[in-house]
C-alpha atoms as a PDB file:
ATOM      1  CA  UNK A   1      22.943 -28.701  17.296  1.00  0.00           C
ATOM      2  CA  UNK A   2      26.771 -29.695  17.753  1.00  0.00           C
ATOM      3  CA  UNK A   3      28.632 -27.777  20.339  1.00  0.00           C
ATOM      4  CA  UNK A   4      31.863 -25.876  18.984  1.00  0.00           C
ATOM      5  CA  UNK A   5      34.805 -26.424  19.124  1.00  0.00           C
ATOM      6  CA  UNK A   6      34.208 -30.186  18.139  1.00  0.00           C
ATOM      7  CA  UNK A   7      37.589 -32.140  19.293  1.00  0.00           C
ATOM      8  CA  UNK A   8      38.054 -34.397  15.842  1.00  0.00           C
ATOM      9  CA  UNK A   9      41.678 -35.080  16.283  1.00  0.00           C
ATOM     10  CA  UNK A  10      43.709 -36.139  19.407  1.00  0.00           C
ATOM     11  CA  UNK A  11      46.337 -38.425  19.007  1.00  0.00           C
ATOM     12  CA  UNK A  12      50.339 -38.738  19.007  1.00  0.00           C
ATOM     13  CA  UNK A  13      52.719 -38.032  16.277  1.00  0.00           C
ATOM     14  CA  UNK A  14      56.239 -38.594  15.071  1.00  0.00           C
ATOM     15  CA  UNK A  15      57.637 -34.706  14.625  1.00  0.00           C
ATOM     16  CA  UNK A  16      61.514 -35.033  13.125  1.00  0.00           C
ATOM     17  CA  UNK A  17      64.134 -32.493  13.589  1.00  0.00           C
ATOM     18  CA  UNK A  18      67.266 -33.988  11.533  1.00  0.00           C
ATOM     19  CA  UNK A  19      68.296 -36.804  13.629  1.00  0.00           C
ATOM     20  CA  UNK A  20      66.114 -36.234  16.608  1.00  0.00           C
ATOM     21  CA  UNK A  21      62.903 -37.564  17.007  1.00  0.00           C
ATOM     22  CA  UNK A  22      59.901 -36.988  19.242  1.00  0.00           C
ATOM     23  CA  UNK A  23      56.489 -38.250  19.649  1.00  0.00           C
ATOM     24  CA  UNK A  24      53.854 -34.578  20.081  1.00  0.00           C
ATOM     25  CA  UNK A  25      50.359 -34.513  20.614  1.00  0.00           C
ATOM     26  CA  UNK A  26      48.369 -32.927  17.709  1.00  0.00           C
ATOM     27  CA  UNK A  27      44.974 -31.552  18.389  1.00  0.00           C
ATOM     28  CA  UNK A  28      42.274 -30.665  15.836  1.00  0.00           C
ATOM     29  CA  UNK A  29      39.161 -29.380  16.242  1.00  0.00           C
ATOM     30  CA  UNK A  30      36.233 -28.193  13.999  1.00  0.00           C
ATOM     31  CA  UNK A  31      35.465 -24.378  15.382  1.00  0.00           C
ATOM     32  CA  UNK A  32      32.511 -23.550  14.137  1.00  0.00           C
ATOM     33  CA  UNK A  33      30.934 -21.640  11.099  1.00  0.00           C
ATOM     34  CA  UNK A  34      31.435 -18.334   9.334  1.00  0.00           C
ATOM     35  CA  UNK A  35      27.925 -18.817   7.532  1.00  0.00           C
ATOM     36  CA  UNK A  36      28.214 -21.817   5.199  1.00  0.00           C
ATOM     37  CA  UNK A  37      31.843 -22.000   5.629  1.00  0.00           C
ATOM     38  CA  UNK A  38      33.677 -24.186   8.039  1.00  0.00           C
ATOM     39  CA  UNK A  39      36.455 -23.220  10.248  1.00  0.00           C
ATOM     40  CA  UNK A  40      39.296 -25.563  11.629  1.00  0.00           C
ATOM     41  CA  UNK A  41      42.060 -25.625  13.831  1.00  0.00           C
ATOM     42  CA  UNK A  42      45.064 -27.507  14.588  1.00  0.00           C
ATOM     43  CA  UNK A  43      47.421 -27.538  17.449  1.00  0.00           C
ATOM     44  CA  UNK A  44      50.863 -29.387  17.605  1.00  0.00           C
ATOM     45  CA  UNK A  45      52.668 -29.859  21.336  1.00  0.00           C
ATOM     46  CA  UNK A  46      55.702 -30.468  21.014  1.00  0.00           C
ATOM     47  CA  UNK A  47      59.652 -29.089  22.037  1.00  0.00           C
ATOM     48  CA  UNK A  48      60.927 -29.264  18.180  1.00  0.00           C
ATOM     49  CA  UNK A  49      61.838 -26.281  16.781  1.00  0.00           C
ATOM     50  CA  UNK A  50      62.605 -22.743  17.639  1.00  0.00           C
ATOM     51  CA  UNK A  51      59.340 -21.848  19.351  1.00  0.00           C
ATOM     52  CA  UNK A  52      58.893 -24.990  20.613  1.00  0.00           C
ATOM     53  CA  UNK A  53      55.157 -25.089  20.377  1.00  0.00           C
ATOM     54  CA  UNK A  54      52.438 -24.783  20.961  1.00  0.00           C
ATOM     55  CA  UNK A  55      52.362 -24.087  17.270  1.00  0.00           C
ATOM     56  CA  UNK A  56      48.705 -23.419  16.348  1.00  0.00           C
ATOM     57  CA  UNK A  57      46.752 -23.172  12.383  1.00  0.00           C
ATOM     58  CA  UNK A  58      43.402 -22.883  11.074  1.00  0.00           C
ATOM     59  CA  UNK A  59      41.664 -23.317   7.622  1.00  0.00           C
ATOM     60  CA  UNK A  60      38.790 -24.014   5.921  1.00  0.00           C
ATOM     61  CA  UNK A  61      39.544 -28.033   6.357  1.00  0.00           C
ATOM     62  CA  UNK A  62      42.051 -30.363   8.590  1.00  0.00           C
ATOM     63  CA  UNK A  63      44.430 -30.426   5.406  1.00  0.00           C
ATOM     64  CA  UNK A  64      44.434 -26.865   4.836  1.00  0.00           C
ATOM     65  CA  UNK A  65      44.799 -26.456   8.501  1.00  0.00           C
ATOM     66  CA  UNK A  66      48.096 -29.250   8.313  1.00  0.00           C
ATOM     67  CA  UNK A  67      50.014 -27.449   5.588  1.00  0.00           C
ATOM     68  CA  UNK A  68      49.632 -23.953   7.029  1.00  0.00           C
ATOM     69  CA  UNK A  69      50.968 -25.613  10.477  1.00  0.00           C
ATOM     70  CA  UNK A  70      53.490 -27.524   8.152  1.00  0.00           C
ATOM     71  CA  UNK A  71      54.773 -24.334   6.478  1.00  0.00           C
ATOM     72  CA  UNK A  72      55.123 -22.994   9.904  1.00  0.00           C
ATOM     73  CA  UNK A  73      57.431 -25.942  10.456  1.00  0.00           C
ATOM     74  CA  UNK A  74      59.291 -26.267   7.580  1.00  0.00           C
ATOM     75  CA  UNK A  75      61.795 -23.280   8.077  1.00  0.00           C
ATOM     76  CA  UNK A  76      62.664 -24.748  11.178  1.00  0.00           C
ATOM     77  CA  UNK A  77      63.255 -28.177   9.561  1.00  0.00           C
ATOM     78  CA  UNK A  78      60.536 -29.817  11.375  1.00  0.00           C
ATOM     79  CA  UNK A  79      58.097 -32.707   9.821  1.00  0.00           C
ATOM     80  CA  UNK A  80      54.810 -34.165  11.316  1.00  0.00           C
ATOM     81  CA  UNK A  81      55.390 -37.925  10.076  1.00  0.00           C
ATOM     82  CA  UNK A  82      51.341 -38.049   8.889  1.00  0.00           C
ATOM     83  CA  UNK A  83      50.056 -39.079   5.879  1.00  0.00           C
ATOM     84  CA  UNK A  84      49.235 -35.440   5.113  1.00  0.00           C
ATOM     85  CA  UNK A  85      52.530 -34.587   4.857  1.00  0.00           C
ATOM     86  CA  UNK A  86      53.406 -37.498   2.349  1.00  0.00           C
ATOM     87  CA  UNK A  87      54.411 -36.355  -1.355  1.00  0.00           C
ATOM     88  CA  UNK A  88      52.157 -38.699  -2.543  1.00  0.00           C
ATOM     89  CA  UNK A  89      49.097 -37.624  -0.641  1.00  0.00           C
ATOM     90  CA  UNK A  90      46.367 -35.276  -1.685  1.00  0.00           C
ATOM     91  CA  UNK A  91      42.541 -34.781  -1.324  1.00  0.00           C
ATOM     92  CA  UNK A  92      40.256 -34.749  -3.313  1.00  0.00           C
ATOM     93  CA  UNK A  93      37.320 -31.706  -3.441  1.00  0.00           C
ATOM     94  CA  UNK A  94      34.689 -34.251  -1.894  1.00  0.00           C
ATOM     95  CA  UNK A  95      37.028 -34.724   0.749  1.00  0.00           C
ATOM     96  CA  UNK A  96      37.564 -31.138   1.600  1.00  0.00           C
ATOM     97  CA  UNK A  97      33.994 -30.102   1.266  1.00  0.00           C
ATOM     98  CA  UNK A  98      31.985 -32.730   3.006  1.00  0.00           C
ATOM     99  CA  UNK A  99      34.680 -34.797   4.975  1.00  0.00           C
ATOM    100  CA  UNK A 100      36.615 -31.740   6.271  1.00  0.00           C
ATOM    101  CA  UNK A 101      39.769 -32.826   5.011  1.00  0.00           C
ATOM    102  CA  UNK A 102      39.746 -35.696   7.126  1.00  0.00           C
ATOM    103  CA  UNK A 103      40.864 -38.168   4.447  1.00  0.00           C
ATOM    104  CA  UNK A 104      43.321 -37.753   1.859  1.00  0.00           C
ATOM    105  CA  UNK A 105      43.978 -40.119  -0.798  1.00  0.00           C
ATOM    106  CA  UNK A 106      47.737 -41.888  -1.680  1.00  0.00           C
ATOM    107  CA  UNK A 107      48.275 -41.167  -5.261  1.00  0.00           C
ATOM    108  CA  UNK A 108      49.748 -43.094  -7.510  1.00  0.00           C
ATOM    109  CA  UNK A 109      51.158 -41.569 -11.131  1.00  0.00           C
ATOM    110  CA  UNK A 110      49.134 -43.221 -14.086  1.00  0.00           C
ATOM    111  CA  UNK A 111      46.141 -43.955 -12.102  1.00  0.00           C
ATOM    112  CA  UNK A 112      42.776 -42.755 -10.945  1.00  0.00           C
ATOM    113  CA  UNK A 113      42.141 -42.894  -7.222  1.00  0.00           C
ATOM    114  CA  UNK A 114      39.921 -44.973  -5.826  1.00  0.00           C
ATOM    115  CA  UNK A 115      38.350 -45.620  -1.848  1.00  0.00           C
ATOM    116  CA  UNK A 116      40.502 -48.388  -1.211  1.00  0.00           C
ATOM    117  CA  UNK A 117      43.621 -45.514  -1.549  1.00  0.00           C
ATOM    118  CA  UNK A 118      41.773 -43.422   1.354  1.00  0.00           C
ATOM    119  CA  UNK A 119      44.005 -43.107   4.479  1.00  0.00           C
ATOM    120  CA  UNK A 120      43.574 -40.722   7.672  1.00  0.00           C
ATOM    121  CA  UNK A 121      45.436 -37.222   7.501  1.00  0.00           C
ATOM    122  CA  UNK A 122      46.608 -37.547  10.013  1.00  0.00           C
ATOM    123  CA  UNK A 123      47.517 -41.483  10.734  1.00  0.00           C
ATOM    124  CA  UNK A 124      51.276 -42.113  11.083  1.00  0.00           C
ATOM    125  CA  UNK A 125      53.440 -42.109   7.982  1.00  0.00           C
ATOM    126  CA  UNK A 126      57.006 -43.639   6.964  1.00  0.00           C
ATOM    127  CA  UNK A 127      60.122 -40.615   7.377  1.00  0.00           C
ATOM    128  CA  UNK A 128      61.183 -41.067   3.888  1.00  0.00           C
ATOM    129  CA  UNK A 129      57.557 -40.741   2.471  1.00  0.00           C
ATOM    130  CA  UNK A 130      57.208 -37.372   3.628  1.00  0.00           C
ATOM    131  CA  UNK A 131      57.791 -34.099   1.516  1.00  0.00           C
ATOM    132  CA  UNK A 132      57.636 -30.155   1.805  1.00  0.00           C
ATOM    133  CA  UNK A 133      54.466 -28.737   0.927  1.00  0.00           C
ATOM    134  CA  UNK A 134      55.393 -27.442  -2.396  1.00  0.00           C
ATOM    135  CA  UNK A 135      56.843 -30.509  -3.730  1.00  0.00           C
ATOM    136  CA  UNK A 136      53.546 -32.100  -2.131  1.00  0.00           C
ATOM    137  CA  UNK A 137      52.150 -29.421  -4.653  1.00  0.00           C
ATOM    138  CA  UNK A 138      54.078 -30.456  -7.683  1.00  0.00           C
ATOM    139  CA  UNK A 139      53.328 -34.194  -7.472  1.00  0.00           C
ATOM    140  CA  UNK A 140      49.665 -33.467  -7.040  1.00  0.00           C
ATOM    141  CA  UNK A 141      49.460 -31.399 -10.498  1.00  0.00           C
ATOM    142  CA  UNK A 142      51.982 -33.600 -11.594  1.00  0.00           C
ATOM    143  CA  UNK A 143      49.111 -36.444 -11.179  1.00  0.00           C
ATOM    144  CA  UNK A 144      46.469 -34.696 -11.864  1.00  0.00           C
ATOM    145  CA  UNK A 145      47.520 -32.922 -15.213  1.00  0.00           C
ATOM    146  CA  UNK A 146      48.569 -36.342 -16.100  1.00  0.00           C
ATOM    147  CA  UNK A 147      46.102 -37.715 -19.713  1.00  0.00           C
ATOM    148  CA  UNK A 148      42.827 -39.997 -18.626  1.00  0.00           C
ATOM    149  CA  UNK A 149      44.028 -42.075 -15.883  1.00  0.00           C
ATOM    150  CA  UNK A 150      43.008 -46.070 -16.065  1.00  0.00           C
END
């Protein structure tokens, strides 16, 4: 039986602040069980910000976890440069239920997703892919109300 917490994330990130830029340790860490559900957690080090971290979120997954920490950030002005946090970025039910969020996959308007579009949460991503969570939102139903993809 796995001992909890379970360290699955530990690794430096870009976090932005307008014109200021700062590499900040994320942590994430699978906490254990409330019966059949999972419980995760995510911590962010960094000086950016207001509070100035640690600033701390769980959920049932690592990408539910990222855009509660995200939305904690956002008011602030703040971005994690991850591919979580790209507009173009979303994961699918698989990935929440049995990878823990762990992957997400880059979506592309007009066409189904495949595993060669899989990428990390929480590998690095490009400043100008990134995107609030609601317009993260929008694209996502955006692709996904879109007719029988190719």
């Amino acid at each position: 039986m796995a001992g909890y917490p379970e360290l699955r994330v530990d690794r430096d990130v870009l976090v932005v602040h307008g014109d200021q830029r700062e590499r900040a340790r994320i942590r994430g860490w699978l906490d254990g069980y409330d019966g059949p559900h999972p419980t995760y957690r995510i911590e962010l080090f960094t000086r950016m910000g207001r509070y100035g971290g640690p600033y701390t979120a769980t959920g049932p997954d690592m990408f539910e976890a990222l855009v509660r920490l995200r939305r904690q950030l956002e008011p602030e002005g703040v971005v994690i440069a991850v591919q979580g946090a790209r507009q173009d970025a979303f994961p699918s039910g698989m990935a929440r239920n049995m990878g823990g969020g762990e992957l997400i996959y880059v979506l592309r308007l007009g066409r189904q997703a495949t595993t060669d579009d899989l990428v990390d949460t929480f590998q690095d991503a490009e400043v100008d892919q990134l995107a609030t969570v609601r317009d993260q939102y929008e694209y996502w139903r955006a692709w996904s109300d879109q007719p029988e993809k190719a």
